[in-house]
Protein backbone atom coordinates (compact mmCIF):
# COMPACT_ATOMS: atom_id res chain seq x y z
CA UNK A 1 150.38 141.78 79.08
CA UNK A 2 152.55 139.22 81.31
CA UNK A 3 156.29 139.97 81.45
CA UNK A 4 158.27 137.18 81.07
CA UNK A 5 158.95 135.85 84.02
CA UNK A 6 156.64 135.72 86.83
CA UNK A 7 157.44 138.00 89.86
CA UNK A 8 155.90 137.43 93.46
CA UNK A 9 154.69 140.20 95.63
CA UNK A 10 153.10 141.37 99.02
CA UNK A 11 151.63 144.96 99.42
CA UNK A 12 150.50 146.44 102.80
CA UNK A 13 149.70 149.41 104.36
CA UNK A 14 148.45 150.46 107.69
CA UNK A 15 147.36 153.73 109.43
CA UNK A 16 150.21 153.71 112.43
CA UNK A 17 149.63 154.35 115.73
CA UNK A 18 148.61 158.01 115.85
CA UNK A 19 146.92 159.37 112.73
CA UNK A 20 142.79 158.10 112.89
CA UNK A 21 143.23 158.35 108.50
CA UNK A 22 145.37 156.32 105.97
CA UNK A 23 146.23 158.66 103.38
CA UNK A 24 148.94 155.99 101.79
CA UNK A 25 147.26 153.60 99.06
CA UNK A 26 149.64 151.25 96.90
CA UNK A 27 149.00 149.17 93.98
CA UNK A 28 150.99 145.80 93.78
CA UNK A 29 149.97 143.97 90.19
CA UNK A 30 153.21 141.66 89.44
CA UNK A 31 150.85 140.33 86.31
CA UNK A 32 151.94 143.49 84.84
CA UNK A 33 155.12 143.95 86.53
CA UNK A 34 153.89 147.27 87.81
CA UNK A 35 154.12 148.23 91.73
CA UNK A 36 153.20 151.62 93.29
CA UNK A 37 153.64 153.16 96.62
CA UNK A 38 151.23 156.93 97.27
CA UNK A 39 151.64 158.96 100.27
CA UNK A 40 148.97 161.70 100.10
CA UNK A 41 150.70 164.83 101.93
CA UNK A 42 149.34 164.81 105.19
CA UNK A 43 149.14 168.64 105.89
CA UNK A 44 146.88 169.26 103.38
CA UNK A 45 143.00 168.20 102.95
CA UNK A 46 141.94 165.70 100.61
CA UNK A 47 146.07 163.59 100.44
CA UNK A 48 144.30 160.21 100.89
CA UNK A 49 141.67 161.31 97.76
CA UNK A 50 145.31 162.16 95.94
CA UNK A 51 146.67 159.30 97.10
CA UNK A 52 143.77 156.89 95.87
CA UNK A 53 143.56 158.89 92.64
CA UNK A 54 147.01 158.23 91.96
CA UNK A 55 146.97 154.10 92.55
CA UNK A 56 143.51 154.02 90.19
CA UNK A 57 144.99 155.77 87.35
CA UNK A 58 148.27 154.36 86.93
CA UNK A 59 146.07 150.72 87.32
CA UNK A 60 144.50 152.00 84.47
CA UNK A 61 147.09 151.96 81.81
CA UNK A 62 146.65 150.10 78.72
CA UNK A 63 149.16 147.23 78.81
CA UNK A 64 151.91 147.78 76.41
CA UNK A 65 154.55 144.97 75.43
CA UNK A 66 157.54 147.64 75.53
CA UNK A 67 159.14 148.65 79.31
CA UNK A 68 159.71 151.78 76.88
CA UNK A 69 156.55 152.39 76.27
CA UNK A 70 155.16 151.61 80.13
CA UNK A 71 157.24 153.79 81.44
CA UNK A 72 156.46 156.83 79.07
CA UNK A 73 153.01 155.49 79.59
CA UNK A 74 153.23 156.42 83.16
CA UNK A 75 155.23 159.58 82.85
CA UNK A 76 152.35 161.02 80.77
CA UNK A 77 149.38 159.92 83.48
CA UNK A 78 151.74 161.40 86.37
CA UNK A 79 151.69 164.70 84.66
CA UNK A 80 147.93 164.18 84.24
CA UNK A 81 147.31 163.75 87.50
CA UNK A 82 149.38 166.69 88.38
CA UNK A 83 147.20 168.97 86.27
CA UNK A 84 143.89 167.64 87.83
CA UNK A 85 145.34 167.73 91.79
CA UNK A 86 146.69 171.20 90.93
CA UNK A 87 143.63 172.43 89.24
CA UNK A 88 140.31 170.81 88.88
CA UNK A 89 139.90 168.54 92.51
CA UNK A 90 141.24 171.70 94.25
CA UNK A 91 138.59 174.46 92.61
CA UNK A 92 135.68 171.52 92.78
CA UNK A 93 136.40 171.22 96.08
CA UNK A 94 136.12 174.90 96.68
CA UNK A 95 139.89 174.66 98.18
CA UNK A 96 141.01 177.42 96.56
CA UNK A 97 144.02 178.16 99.50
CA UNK A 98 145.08 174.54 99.80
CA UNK A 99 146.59 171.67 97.82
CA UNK A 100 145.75 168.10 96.79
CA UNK A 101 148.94 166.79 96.82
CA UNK A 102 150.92 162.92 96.97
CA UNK A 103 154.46 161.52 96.54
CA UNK A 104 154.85 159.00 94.30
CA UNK A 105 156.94 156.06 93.61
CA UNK A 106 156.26 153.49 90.61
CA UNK A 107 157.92 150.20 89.63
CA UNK A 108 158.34 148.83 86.65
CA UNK A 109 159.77 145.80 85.63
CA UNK A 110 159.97 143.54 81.86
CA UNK A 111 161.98 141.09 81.35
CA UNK A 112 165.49 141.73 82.48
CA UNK A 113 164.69 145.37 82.88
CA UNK A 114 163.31 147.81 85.54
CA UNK A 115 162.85 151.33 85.75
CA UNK A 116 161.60 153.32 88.46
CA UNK A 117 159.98 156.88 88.62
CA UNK A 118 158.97 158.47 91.47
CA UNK A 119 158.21 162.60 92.52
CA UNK A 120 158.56 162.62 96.59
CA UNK A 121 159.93 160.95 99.36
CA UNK A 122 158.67 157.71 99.08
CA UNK A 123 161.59 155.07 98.20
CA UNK A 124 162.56 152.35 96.07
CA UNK A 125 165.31 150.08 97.29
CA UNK A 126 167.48 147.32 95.72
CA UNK A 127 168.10 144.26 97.99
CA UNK A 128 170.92 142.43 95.60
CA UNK A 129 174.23 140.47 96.62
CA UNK A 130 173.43 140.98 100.39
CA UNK A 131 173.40 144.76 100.34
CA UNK A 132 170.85 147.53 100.15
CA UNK A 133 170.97 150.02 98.02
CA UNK A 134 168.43 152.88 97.80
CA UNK A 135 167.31 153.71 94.45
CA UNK A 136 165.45 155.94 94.56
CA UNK A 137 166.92 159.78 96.13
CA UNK A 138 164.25 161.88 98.30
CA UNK A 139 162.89 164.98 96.75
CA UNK A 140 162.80 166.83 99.91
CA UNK A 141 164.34 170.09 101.74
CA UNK A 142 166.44 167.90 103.49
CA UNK A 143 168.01 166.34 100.70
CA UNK A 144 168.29 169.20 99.17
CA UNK A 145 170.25 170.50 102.08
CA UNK A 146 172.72 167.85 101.71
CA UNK A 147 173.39 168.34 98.25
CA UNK A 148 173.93 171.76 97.62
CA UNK A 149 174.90 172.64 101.03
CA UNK A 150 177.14 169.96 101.25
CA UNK A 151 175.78 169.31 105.58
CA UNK A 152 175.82 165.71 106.87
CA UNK A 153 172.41 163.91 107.39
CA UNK A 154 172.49 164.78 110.85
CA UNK A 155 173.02 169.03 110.37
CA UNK A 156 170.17 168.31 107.43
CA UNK A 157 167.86 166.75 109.00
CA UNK A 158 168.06 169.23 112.26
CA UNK A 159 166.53 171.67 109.90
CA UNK A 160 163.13 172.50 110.94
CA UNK A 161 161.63 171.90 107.99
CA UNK A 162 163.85 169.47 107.16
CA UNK A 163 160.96 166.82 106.20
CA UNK A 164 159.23 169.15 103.71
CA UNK A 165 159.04 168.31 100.06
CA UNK A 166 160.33 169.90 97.52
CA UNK A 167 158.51 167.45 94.98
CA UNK A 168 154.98 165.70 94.69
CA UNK A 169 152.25 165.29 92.33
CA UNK A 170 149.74 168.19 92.40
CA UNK A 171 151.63 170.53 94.16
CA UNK A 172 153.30 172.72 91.67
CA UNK A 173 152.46 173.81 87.73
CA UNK A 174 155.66 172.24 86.32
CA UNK A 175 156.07 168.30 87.72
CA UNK A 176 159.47 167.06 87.18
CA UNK A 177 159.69 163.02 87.71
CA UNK A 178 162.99 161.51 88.41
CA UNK A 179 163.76 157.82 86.47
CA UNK A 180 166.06 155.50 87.33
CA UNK A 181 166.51 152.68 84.65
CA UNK A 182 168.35 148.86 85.84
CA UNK A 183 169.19 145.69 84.80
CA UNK A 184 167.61 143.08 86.66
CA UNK A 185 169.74 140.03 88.12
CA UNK A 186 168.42 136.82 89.61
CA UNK A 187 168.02 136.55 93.38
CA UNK A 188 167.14 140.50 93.36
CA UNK A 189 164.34 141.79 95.58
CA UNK A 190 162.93 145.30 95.33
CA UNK A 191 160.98 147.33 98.16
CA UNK A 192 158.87 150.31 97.55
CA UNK A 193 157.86 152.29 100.81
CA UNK A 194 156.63 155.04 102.47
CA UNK A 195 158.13 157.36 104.82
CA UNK A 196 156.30 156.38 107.74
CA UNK A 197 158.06 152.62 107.27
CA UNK A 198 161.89 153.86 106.14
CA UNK A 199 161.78 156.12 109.23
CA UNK A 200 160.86 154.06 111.42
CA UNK A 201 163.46 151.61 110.62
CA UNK A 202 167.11 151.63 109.90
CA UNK A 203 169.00 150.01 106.61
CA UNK A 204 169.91 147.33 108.86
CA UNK A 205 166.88 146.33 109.73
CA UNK A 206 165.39 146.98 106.03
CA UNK A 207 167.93 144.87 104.78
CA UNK A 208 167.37 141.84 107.52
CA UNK A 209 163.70 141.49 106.26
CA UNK A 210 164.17 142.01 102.57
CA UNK A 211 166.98 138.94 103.37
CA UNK A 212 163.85 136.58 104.18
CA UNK A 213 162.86 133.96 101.03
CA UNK A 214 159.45 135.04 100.51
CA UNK A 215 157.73 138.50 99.40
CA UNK A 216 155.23 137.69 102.08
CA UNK A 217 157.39 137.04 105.43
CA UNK A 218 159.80 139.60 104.43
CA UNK A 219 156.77 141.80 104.36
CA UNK A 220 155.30 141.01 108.01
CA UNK A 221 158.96 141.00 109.17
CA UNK A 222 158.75 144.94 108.27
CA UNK A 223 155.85 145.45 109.77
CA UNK A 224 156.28 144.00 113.10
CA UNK A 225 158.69 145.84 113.95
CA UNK A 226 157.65 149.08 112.12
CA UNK A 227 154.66 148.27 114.52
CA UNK A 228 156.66 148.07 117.76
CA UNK A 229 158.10 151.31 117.56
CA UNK A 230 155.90 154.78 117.38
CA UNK A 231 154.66 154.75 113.86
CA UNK A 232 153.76 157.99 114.07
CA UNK A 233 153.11 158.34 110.81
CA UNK A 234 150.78 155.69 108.06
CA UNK A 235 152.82 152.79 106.71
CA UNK A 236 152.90 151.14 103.46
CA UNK A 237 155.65 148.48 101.39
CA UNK A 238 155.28 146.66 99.10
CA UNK A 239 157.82 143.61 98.70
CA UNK A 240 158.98 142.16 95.15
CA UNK A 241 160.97 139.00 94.52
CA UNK A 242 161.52 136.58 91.93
């Protein structure tokens, strides 16, 4: 299936500075108008096998003419994959105190339509009219700090564990996936990313790169200076345009 008009893209990802393995994997296929962004959970064994296992699957999908249809499409293989991280790769691996676990964030785009679905802290942002807006809203103890404690992102994310998840694929029985349907104007460019690049820089700088004409540049634009600060943690973005 092609959607109808043809979007551009640039996926990369990168181990940082510090960690020796890249648990992040992405899958950028604009031919499909699908774009995904994994970040296996990097205290527990096996989040780059969760990660990849995640990217392979959802590649998998029969094409389907209907956004509708994709998108229920990938609801139903998330859930899949929950089952089989949660269950079978953990008890074949003998892991029977630990988890298999990933965040997830998925793309999908047909016609003038997206929809994105993600489970986890990795994000989905909206470069349109000069401004950045964040789609996508963190599924993670500091989030949910903010919301139903009503602190500031600074008191929030002083928490100790304020970085800990309170959503990912195969890490709990019941998976609940959050979906955020769009329209799609023209001159609109999306970014999906992982924590270790939206950390390591600010909107500002997110929005200065997403600014640039080309999937590509905008892309290496992130990544320099992701790259000149710590990057403690792996990095991965993937950059669609029209």
């Amino acid at each position: 299936m092609a959607v109808a008009r043809p979007w551009r893209s640039a996926g990369r990802t990168d181990a940082g500075k510090v960690r020796v393995r890249n648990e992040d994997a992405f899958l950028d296929c604009p031919q499909q108008g699908l774009w995904v962004v994994a970040d296996g959970m990097g205290g527990y064994q096996g989040g780059d096998i969760a990660s990849q296992l995640i990217v392979a699957s959802l590649a998998q999908l029969p094409a389907r003419d209907d956004l509708d249809e994709r998108l229920e499409g990938v609801r139903q293989c998330l859930h899949w994959l929950n089952r089989r991280l949660g269950q079978d790769l953990t008890l074949a691996a003998g892991r029977h105190d630990s988890v298999m676990g990933s965040t997830v964030v998925a793309l999908l785009v047909d016609g003038r339509r997206a929809a994105c679905i993600w489970a986890g802290d990795s994000r989905c942002y909206l470069w349109r009219g000069q401004r950045l807006y964040q789609l996508s809203k963190d599924h993670s103890l500091q989030q949910q700090l903010i919301d139903e404690q009503q602190l500031s992102l600074e008191d929030a994310g002083a928490h100790p564990a304020a970085r800990a998840l309170t959503r990912a694929i195969g890490t709990a029985e019941q998976l609940k996936l959050d979906v955020l349907e769009l329209g799609i104007y023209p001159g609109d460019t999306f970014l999906l990313c992982s924590d270790g690049l939206y950390n390591g820089l600010g909107p500002d700088a997110l929005g200065r790169a997403l600014n640039l004409a080309a999937p590509q540049v905008a892309l290496e634009h992130l990544f320099d200076g992701a790259l000149r600060g710590a990057a403690r943690d792996n990095l991965t973005a993937i950059v669609i345009g029209q």
